[in-house]
PDB file of N, CA and C in Angstrom:
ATOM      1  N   UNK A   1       0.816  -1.195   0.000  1.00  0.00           N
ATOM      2  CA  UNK A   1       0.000   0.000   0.000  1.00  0.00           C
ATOM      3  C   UNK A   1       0.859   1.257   0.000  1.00  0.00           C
ATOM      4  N   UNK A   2       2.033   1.390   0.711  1.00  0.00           N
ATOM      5  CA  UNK A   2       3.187   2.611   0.680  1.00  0.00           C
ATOM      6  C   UNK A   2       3.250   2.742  -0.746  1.00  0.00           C
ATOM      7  N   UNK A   3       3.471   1.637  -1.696  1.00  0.00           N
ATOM      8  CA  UNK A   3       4.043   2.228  -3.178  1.00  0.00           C
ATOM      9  C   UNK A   3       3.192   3.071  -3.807  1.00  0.00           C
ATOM     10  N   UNK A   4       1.518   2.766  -3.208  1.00  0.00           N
ATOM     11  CA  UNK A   4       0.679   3.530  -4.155  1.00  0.00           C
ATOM     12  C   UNK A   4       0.773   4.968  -3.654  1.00  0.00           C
ATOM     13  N   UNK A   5       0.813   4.782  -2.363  1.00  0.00           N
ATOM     14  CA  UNK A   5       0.952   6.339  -1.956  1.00  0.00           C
ATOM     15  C   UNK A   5       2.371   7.052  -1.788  1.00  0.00           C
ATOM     16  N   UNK A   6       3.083   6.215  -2.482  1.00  0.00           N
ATOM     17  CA  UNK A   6       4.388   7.135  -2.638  1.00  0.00           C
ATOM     18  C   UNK A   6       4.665   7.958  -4.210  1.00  0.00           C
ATOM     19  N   UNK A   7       3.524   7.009  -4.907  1.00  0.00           N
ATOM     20  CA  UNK A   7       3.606   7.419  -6.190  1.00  0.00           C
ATOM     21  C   UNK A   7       2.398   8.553  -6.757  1.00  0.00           C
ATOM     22  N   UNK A   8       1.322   8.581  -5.672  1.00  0.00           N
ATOM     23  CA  UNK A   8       0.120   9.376  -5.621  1.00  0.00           C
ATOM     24  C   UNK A   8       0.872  11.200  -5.023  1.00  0.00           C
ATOM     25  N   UNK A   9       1.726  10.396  -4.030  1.00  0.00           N
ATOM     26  CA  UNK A   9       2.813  11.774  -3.715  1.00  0.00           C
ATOM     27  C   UNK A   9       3.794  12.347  -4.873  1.00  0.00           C
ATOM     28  N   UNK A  10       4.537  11.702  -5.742  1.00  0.00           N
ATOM     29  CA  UNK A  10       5.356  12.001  -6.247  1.00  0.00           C
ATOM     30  C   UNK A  10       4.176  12.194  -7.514  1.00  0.00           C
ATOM     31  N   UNK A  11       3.274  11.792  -7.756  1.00  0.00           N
ATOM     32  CA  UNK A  11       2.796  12.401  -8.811  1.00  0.00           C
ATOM     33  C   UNK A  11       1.951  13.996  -8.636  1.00  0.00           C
ATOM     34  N   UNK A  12       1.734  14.017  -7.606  1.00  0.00           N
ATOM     35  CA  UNK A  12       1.355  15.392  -7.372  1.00  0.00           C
ATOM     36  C   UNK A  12       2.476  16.446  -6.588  1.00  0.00           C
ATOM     37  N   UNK A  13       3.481  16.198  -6.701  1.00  0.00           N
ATOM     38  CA  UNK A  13       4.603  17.166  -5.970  1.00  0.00           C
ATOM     39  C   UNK A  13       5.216  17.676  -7.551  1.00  0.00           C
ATOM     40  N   UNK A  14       6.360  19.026  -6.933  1.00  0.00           N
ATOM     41  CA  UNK A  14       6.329  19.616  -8.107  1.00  0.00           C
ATOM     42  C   UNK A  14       7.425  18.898  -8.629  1.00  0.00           C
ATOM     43  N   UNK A  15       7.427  19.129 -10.254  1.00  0.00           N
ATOM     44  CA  UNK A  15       8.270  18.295 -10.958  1.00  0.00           C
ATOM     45  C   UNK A  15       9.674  19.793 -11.337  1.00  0.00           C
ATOM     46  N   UNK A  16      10.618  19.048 -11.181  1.00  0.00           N
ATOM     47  CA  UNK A  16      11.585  20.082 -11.988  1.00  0.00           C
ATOM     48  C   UNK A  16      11.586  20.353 -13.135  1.00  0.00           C
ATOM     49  N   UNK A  17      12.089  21.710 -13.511  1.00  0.00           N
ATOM     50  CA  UNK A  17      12.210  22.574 -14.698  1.00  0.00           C
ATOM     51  C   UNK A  17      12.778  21.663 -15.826  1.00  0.00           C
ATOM     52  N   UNK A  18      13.647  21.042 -15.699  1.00  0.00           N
ATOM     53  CA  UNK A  18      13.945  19.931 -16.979  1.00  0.00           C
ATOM     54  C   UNK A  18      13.351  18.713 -16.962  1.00  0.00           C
ATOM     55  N   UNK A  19      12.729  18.338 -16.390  1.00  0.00           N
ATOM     56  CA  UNK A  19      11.264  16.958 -16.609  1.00  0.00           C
ATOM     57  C   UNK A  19      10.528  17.914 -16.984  1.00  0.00           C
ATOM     58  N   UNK A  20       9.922  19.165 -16.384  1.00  0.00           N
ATOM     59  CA  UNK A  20       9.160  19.744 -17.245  1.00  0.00           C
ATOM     60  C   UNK A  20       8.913  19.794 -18.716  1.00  0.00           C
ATOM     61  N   UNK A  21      10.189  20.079 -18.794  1.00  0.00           N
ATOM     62  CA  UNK A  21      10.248  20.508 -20.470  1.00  0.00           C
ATOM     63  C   UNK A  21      10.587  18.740 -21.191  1.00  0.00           C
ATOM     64  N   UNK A  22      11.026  17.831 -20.509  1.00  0.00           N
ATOM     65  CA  UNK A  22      11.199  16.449 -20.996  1.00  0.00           C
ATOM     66  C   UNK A  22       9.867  15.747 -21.185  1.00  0.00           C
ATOM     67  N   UNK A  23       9.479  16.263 -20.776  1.00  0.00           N
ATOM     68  CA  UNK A  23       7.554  15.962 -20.700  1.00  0.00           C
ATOM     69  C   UNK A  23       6.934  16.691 -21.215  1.00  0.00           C
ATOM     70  N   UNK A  24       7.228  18.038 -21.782  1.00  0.00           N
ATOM     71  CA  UNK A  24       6.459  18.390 -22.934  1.00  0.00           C
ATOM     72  C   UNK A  24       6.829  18.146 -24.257  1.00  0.00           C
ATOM     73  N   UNK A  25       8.077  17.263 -24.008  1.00  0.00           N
ATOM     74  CA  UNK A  25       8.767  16.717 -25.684  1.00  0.00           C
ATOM     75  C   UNK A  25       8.148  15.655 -25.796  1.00  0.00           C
ATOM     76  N   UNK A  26       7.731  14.838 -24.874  1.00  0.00           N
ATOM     77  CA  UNK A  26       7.373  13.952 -24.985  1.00  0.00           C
ATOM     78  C   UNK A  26       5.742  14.261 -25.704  1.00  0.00           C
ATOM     79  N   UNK A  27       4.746  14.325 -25.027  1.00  0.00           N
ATOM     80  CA  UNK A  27       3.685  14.425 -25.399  1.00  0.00           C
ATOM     81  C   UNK A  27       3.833  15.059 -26.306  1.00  0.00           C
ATOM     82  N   UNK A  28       4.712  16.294 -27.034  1.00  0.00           N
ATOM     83  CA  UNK A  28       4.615  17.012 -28.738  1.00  0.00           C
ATOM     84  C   UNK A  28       5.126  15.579 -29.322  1.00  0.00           C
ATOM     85  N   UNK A  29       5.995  15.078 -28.753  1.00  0.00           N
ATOM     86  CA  UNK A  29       6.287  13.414 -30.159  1.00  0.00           C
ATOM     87  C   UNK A  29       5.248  12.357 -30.431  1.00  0.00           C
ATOM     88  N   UNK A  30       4.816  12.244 -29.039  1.00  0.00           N
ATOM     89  CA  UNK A  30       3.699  11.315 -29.219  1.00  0.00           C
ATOM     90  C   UNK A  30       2.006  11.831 -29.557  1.00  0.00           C
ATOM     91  N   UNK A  31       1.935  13.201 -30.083  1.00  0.00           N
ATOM     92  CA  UNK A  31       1.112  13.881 -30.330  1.00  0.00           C
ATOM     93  C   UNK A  31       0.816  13.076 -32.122  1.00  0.00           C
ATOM     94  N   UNK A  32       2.299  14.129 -32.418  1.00  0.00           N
ATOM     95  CA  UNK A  32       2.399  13.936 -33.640  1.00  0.00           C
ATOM     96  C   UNK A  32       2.749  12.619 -34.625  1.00  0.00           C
ATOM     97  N   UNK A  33       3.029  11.641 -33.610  1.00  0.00           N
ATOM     98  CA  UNK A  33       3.203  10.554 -33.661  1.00  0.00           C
ATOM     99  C   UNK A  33       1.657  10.018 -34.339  1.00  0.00           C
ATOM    100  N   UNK A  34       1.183   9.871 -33.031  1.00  0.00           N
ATOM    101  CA  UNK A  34      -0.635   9.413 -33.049  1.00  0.00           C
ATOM    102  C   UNK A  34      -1.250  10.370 -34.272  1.00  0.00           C
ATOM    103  N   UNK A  35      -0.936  11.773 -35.054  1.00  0.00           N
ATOM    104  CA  UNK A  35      -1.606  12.066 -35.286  1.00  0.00           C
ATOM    105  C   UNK A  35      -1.273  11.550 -37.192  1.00  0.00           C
ATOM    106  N   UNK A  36      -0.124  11.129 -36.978  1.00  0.00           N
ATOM    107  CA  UNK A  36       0.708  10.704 -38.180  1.00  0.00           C
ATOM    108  C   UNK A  36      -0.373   9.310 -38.656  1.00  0.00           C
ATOM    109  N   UNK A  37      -0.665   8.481 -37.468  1.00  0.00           N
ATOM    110  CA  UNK A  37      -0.972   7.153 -37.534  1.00  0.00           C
ATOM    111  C   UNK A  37      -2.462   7.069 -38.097  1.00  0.00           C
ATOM    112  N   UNK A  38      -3.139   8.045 -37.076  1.00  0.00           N
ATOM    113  CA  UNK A  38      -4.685   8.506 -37.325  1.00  0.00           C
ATOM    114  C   UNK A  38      -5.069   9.037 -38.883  1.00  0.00           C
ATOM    115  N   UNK A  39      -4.161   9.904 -39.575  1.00  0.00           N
ATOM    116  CA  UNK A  39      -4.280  10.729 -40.571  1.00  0.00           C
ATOM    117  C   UNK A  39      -4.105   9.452 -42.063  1.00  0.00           C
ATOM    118  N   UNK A  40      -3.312   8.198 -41.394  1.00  0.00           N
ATOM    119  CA  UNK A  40      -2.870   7.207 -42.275  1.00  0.00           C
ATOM    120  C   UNK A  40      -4.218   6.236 -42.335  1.00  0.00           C
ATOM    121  N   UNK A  41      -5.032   6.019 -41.034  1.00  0.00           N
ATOM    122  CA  UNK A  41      -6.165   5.245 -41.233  1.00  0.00           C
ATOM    123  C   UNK A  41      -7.359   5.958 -41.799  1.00  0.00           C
ATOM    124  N   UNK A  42      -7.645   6.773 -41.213  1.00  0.00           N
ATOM    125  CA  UNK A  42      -8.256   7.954 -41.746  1.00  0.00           C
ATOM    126  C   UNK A  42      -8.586   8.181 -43.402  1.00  0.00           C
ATOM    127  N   UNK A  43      -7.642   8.744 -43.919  1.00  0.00           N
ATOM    128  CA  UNK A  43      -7.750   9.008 -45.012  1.00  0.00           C
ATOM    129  C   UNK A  43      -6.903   8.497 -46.245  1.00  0.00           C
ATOM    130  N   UNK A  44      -6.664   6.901 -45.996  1.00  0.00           N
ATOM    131  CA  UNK A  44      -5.824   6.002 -46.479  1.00  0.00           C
ATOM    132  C   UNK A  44      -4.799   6.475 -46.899  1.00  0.00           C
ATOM    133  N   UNK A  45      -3.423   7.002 -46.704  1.00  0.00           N
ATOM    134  CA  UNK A  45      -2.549   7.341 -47.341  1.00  0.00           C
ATOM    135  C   UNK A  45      -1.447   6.793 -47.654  1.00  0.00           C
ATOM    136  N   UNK A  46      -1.721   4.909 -46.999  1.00  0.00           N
ATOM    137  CA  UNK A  46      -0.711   3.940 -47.411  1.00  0.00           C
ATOM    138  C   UNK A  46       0.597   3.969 -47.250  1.00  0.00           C
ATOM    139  N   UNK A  47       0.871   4.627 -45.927  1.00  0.00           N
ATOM    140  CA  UNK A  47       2.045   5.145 -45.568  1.00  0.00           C
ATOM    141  C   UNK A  47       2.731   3.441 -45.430  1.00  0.00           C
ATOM    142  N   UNK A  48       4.510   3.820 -45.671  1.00  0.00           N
ATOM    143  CA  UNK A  48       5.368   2.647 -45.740  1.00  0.00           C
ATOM    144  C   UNK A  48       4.858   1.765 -44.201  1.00  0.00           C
ATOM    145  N   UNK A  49       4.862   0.399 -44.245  1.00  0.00           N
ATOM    146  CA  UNK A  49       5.044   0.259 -42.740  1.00  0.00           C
ATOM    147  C   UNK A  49       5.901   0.332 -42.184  1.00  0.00           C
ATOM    148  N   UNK A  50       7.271   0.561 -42.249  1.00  0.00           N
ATOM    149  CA  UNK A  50       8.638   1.634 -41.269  1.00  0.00           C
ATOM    150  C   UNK A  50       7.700   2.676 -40.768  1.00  0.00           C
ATOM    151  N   UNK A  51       7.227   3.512 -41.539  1.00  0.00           N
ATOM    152  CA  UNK A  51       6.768   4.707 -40.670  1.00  0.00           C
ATOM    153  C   UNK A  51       5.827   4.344 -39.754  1.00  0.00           C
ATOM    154  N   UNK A  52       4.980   3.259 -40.218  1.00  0.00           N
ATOM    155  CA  UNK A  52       3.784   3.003 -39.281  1.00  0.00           C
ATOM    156  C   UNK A  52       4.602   2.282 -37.474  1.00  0.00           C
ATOM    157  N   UNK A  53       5.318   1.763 -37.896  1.00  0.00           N
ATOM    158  CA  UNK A  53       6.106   0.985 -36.809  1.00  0.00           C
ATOM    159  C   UNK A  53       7.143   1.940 -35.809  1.00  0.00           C
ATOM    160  N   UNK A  54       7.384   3.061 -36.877  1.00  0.00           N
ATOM    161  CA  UNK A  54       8.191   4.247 -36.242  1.00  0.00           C
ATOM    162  C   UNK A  54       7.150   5.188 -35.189  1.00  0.00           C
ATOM    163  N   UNK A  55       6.344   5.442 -35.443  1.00  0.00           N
ATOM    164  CA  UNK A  55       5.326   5.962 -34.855  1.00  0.00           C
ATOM    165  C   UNK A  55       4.915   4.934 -33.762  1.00  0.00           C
ATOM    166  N   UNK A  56       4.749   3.735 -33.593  1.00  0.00           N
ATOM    167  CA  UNK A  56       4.328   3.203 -33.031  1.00  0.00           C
ATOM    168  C   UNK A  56       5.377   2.810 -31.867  1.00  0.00           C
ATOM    169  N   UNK A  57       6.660   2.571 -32.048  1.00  0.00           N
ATOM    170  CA  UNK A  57       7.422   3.212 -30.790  1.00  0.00           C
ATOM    171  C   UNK A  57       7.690   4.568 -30.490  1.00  0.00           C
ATOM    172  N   UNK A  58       7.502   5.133 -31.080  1.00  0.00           N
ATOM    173  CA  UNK A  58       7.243   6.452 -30.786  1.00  0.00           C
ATOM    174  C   UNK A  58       6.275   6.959 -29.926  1.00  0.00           C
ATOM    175  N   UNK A  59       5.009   6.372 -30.215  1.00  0.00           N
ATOM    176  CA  UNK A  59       3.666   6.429 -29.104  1.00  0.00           C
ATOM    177  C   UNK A  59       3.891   5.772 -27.736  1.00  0.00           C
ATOM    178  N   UNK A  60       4.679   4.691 -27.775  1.00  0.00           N
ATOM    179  CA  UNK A  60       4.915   3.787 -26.488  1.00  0.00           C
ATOM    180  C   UNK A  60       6.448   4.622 -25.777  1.00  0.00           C
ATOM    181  N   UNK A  61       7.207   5.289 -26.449  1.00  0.00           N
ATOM    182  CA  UNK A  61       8.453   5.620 -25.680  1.00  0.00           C
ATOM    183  C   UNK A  61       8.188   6.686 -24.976  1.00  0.00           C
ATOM    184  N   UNK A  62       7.221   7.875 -25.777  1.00  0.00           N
ATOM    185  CA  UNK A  62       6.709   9.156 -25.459  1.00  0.00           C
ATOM    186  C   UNK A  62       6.124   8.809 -24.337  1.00  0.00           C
ATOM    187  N   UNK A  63       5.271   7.652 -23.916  1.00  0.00           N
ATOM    188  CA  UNK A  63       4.013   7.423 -22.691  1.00  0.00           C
ATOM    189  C   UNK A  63       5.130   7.068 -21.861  1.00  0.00           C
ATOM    190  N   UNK A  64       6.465   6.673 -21.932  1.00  0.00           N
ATOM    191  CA  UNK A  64       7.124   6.018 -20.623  1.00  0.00           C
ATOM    192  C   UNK A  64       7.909   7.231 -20.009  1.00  0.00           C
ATOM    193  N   UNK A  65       8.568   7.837 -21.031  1.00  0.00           N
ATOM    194  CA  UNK A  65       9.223   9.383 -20.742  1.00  0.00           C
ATOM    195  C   UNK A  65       8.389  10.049 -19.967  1.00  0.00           C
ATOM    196  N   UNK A  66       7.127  10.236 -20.567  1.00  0.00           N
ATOM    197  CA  UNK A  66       5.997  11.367 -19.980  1.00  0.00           C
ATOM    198  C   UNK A  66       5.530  11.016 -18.432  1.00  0.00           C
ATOM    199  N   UNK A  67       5.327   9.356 -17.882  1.00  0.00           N
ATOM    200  CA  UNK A  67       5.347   9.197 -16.981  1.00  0.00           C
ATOM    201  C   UNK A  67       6.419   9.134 -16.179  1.00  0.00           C
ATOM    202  N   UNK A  68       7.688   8.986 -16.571  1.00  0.00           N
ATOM    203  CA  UNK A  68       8.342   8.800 -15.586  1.00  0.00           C
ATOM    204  C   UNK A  68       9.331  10.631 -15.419  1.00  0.00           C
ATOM    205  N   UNK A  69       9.247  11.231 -16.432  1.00  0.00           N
ATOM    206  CA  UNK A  69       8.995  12.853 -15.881  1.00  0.00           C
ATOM    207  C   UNK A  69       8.608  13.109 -14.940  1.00  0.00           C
ATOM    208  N   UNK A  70       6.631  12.445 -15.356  1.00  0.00           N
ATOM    209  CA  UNK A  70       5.615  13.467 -13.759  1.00  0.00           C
ATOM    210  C   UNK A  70       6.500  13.077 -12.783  1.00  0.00           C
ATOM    211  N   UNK A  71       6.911  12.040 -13.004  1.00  0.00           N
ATOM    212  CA  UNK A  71       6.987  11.025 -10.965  1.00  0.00           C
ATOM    213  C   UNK A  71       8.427  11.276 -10.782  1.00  0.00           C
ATOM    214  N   UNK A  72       8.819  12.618 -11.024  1.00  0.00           N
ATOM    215  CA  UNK A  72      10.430  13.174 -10.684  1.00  0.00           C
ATOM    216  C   UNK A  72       9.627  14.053  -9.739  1.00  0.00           C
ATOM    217  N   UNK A  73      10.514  14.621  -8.387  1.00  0.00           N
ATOM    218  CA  UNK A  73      10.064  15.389  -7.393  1.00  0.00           C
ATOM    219  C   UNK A  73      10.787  16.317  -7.378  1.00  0.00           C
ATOM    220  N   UNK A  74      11.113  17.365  -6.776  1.00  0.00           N
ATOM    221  CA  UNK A  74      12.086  18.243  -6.160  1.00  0.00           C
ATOM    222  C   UNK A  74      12.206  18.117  -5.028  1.00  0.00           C
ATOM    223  N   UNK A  75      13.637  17.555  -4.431  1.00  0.00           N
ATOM    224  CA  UNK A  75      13.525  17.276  -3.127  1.00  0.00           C
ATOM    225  C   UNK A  75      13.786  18.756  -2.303  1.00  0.00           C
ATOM    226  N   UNK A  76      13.005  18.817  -1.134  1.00  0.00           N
ATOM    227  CA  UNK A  76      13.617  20.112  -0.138  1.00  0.00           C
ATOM    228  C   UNK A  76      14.741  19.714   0.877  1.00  0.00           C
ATOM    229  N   UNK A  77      15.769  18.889   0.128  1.00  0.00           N
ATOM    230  CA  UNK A  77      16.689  18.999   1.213  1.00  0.00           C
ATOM    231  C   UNK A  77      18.007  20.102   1.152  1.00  0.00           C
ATOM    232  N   UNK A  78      18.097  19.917   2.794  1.00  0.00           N
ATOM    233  CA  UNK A  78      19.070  21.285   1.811  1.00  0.00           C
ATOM    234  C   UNK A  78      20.633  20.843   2.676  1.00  0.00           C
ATOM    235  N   UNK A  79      21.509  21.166   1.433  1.00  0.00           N
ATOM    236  CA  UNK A  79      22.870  20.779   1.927  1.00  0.00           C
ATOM    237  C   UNK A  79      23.329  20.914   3.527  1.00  0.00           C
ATOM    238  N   UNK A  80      24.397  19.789   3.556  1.00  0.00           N
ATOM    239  CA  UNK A  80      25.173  20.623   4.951  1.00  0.00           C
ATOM    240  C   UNK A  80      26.045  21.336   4.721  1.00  0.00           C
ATOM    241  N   UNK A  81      26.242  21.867   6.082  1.00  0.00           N
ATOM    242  CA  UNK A  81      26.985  23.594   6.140  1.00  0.00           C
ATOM    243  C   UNK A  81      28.349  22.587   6.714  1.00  0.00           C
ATOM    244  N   UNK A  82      29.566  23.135   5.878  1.00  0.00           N
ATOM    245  CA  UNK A  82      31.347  22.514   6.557  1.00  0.00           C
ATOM    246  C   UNK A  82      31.898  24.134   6.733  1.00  0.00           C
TER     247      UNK A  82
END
C-alpha cells in the first residue's frame, strides 16, 4: 500500500524545470506521432510500414518518458553547512 501512496505523492509534488520541459517533448512526439498514424487510417494514405512501426514506438516511448517525468520530485533537502 506505501508504493501507491508514494507514487500518488510524487505524482502530485512539483516536478523540476527539466522533466518539465522532458515531458512536454514527450507528449509534442507522441502527439504527432498518433496524429501521423490517425491521418494514415483515416484518409488512407498507405504510408510505408517503417513509418507506421516508427510511430508506433514512438507512441509507447513518449508514454514512458511522460510518466516517468511526472513522478520526478524536487527534493527540499538542503545541503550541509562545513
Amino acid at each position: 500500500m506505501s508504493i501507491i501512496k508514494e507514487t500518488k505523492k510524487r505524482w502530485l509534488s512539483e516536478t523540476p524545470i527539466y522533466f518539465q520541459k522532458l515531458r512536454q517533448l514527450a507528449i509534442s512526439l507522441g502527439a504527432s506521432a498518433t496524429a501521423i498514424w490517425v491521418a494514415n487510417d483515416t484518409m488512407q494514405l498507405d504510408l510505408s510500414q517503417i513509418i507506421l512501426d516508427i510511430c508506433k514506438y514512438l507512441i509507447t516511448l513518449s508514454a514512458g518518458v511522460g510518466v516517468t517525468a511526472q513522478l520526478t520530485k524536487v527534493d527540499n533537502v538542503e545541503p550541509p553547512n562545513n
